[in-house]
N, C-alpha and C. Protein backbone atom coordinates (compact mmCIF):
# COMPACT_ATOMS: atom_id res chain seq x y z
N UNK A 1 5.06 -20.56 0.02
CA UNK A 1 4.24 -19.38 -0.23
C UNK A 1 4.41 -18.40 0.92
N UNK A 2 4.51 -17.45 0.77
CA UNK A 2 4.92 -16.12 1.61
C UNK A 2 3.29 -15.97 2.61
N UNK A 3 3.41 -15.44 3.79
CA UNK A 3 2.44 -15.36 4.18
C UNK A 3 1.52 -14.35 4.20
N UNK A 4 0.08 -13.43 4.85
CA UNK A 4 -0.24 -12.48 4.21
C UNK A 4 0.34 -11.03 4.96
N UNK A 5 1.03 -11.32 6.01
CA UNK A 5 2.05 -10.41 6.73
C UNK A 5 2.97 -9.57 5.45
N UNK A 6 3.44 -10.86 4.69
CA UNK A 6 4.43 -10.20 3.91
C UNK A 6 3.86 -9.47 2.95
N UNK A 7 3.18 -10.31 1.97
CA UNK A 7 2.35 -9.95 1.01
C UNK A 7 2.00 -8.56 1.01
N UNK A 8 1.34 -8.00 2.23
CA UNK A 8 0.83 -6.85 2.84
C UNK A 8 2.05 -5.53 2.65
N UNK A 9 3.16 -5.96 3.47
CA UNK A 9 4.32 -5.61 3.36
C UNK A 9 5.07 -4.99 2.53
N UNK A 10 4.74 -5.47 1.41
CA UNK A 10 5.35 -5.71 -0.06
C UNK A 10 4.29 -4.99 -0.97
N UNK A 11 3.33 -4.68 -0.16
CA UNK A 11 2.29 -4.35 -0.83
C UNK A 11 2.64 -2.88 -2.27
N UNK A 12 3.25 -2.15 -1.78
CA UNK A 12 3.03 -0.60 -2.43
C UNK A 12 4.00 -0.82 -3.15
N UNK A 13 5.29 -1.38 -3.10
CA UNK A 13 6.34 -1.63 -3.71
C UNK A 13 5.83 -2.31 -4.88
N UNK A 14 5.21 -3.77 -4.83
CA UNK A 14 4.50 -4.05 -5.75
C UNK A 14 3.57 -3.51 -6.56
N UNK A 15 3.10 -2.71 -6.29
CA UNK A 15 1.98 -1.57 -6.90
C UNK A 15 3.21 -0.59 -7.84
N UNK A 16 3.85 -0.36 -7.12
CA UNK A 16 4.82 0.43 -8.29
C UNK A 16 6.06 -0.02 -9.05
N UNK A 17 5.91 -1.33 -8.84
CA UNK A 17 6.36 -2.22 -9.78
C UNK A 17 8.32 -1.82 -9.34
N UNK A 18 7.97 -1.83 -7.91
CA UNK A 18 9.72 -1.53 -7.00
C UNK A 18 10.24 -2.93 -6.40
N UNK A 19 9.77 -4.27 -6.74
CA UNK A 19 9.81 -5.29 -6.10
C UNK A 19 10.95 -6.43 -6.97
N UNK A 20 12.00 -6.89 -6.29
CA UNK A 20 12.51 -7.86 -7.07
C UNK A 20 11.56 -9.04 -7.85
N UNK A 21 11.83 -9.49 -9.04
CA UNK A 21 11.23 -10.17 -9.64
C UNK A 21 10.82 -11.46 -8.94
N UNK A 22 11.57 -12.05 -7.91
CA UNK A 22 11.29 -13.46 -7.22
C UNK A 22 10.32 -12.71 -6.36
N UNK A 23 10.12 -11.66 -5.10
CA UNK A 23 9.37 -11.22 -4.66
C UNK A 23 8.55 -10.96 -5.71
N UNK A 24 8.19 -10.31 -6.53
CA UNK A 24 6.47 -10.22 -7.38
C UNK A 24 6.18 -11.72 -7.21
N UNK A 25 6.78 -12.54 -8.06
CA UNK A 25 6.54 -13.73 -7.75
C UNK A 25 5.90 -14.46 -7.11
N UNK A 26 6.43 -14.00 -5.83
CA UNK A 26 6.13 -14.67 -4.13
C UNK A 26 4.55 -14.09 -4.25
N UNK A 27 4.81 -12.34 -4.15
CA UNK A 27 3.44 -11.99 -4.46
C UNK A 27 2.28 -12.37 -5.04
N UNK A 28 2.49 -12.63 -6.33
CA UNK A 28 1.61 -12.96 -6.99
C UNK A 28 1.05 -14.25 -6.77
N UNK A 29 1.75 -15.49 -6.56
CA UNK A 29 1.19 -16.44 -5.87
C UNK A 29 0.27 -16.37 -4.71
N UNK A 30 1.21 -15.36 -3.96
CA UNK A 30 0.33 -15.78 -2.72
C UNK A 30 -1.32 -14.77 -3.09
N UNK A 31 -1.09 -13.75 -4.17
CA UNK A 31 -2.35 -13.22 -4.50
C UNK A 31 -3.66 -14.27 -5.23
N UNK A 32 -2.75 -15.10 -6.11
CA UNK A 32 -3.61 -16.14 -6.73
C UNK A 32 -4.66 -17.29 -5.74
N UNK A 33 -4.27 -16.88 -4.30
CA UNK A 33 -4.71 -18.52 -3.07
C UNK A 33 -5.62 -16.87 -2.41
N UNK A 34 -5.14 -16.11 -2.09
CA UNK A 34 -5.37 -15.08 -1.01
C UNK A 34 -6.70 -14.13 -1.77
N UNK A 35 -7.91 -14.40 -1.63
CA UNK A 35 -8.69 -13.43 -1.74
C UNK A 35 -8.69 -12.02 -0.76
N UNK A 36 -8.76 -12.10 0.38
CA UNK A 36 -8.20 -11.06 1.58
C UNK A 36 -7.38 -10.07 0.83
N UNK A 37 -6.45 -10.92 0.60
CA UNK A 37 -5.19 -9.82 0.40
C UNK A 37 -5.49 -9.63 -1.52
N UNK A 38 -6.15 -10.17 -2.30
CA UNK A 38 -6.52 -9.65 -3.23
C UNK A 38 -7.43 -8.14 -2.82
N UNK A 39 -8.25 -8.09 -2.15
CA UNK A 39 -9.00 -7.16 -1.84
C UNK A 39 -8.10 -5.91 -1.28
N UNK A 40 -7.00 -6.29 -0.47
CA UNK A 40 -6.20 -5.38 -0.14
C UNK A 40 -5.44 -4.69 -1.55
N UNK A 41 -4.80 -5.33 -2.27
CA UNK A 41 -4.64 -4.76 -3.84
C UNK A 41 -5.06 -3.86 -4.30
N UNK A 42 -6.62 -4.64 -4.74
CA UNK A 42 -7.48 -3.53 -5.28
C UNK A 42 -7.61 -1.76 -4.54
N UNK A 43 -8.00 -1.84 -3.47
CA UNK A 43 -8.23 -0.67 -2.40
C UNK A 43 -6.95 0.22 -2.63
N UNK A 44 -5.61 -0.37 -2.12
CA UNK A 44 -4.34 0.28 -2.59
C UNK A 44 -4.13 0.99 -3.65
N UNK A 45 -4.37 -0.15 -4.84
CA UNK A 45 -4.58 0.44 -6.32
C UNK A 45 -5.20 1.51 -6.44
N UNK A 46 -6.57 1.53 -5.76
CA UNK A 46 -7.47 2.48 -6.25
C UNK A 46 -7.36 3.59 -5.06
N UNK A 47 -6.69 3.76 -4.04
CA UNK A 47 -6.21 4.50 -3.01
C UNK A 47 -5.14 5.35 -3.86
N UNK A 48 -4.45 4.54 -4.42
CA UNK A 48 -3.24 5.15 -5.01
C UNK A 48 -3.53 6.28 -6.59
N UNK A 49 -4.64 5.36 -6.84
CA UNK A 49 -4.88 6.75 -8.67
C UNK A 49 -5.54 7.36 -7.70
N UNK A 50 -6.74 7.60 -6.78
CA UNK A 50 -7.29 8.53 -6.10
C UNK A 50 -6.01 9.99 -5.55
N UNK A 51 -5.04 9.06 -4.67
CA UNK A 51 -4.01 10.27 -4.00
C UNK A 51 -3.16 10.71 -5.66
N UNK A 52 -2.97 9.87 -6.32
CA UNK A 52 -1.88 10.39 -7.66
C UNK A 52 -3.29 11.66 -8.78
N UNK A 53 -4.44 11.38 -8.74
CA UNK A 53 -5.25 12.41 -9.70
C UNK A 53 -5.64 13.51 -8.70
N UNK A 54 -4.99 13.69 -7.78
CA UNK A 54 -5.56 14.54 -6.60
C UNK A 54 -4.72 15.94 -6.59
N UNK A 55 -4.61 17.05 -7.04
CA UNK A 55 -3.50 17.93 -7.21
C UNK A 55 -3.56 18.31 -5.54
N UNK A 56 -4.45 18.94 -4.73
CA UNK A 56 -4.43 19.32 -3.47
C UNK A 56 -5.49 18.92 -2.54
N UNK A 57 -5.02 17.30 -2.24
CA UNK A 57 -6.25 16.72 -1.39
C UNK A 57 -6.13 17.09 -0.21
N UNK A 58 -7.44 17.51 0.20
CA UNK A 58 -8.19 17.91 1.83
C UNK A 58 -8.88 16.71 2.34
N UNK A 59 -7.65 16.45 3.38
CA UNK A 59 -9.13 15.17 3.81
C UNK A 59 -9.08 15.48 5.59
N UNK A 60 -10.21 15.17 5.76
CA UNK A 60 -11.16 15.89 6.88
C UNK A 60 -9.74 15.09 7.93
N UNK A 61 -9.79 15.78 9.58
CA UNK A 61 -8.58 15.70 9.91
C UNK A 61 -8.40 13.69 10.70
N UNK A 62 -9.73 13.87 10.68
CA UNK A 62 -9.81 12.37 11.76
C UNK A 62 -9.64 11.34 10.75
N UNK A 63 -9.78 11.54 9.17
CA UNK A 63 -9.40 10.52 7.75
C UNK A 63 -8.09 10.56 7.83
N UNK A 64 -7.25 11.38 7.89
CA UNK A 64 -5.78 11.70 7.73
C UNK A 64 -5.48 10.90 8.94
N UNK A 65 -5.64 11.34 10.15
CA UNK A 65 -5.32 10.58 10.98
C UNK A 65 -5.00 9.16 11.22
N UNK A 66 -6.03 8.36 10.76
CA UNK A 66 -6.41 7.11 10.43
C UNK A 66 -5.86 6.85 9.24
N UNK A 67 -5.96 7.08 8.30
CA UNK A 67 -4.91 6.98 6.84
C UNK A 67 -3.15 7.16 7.40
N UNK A 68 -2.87 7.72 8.08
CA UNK A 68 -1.64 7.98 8.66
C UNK A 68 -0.85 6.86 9.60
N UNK A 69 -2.46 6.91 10.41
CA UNK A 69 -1.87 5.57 10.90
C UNK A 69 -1.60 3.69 10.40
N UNK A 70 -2.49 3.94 9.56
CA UNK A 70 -2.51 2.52 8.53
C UNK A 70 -0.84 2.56 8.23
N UNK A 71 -0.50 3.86 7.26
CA UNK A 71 0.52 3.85 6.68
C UNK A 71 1.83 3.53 7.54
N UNK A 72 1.91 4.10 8.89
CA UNK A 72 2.73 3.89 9.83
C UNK A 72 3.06 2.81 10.31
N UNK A 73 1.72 1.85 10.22
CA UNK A 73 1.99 -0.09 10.20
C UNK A 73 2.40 -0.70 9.03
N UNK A 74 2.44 0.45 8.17
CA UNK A 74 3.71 -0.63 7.09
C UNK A 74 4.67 0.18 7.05
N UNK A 75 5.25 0.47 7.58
CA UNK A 75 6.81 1.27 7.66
C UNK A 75 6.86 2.63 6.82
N UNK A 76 7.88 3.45 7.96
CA UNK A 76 8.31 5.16 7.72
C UNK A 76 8.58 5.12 5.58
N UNK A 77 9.04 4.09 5.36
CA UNK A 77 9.39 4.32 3.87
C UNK A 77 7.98 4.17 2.89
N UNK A 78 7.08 3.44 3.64
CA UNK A 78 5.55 3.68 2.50
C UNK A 78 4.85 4.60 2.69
N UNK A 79 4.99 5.48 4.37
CA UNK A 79 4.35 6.22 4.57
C UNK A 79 5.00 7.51 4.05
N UNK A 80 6.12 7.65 3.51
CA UNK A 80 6.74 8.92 3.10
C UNK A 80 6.63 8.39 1.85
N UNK A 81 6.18 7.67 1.09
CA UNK A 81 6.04 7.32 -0.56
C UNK A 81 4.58 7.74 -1.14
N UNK A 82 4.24 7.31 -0.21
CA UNK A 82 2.39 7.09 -0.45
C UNK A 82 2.12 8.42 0.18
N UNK A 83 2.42 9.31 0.94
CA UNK A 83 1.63 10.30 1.34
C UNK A 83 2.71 11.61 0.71
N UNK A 84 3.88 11.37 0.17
CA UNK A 84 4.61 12.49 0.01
C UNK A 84 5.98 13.14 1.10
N UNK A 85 5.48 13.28 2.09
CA UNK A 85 6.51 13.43 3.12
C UNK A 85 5.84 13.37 4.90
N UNK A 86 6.39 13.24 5.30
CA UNK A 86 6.68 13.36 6.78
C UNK A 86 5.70 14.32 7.27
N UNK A 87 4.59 13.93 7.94
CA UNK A 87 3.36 14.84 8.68
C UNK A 87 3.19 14.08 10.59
N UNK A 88 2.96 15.06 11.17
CA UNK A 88 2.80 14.71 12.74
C UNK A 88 1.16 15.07 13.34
């Protein structure tokens, strides 16, 4: 079973259904033992229709900040997926 490092990891890819089939897999197992990282799911999920029904979201500057930085601990490629592009 994958641990919740990965799981985490794998997270957004899995959400958009970008994950090799043995990875969902891995995922989904380790979602079936992992309440934690079930909870992380959900939030994502619902992080994600929030930023996708959003035509021009304003979010106050110290949220962005902190949202920015989350994204930056799972790598330059979720944070340019999930937020759109490249912000400093």
């Amino acid at each position: 079973m994958i641990s919740c490092t990965e799981a985490v990891r794998q997270l957004w890819a899995y959400l958009e259904d970008e994950v090799p089939t043995t990875d969902r897999d891995a995922v989904e197992e380790h979602l079936a033992f992992c309440r934690r990282c079930c909870g992380e799911v959900e939030f994502a999920d619902e992080l994600r229709a929030v930023l996708a029904g959003a035509v021009e979201a304003t979010l106050p500057r110290d949220v962005e900040h902190r949202l920015l930085g989350v994204l930056d601990t799972l790598g330059p490629e979720v944070r340019a997926g999930a937020h759109g592009k490249e912000r400093t």
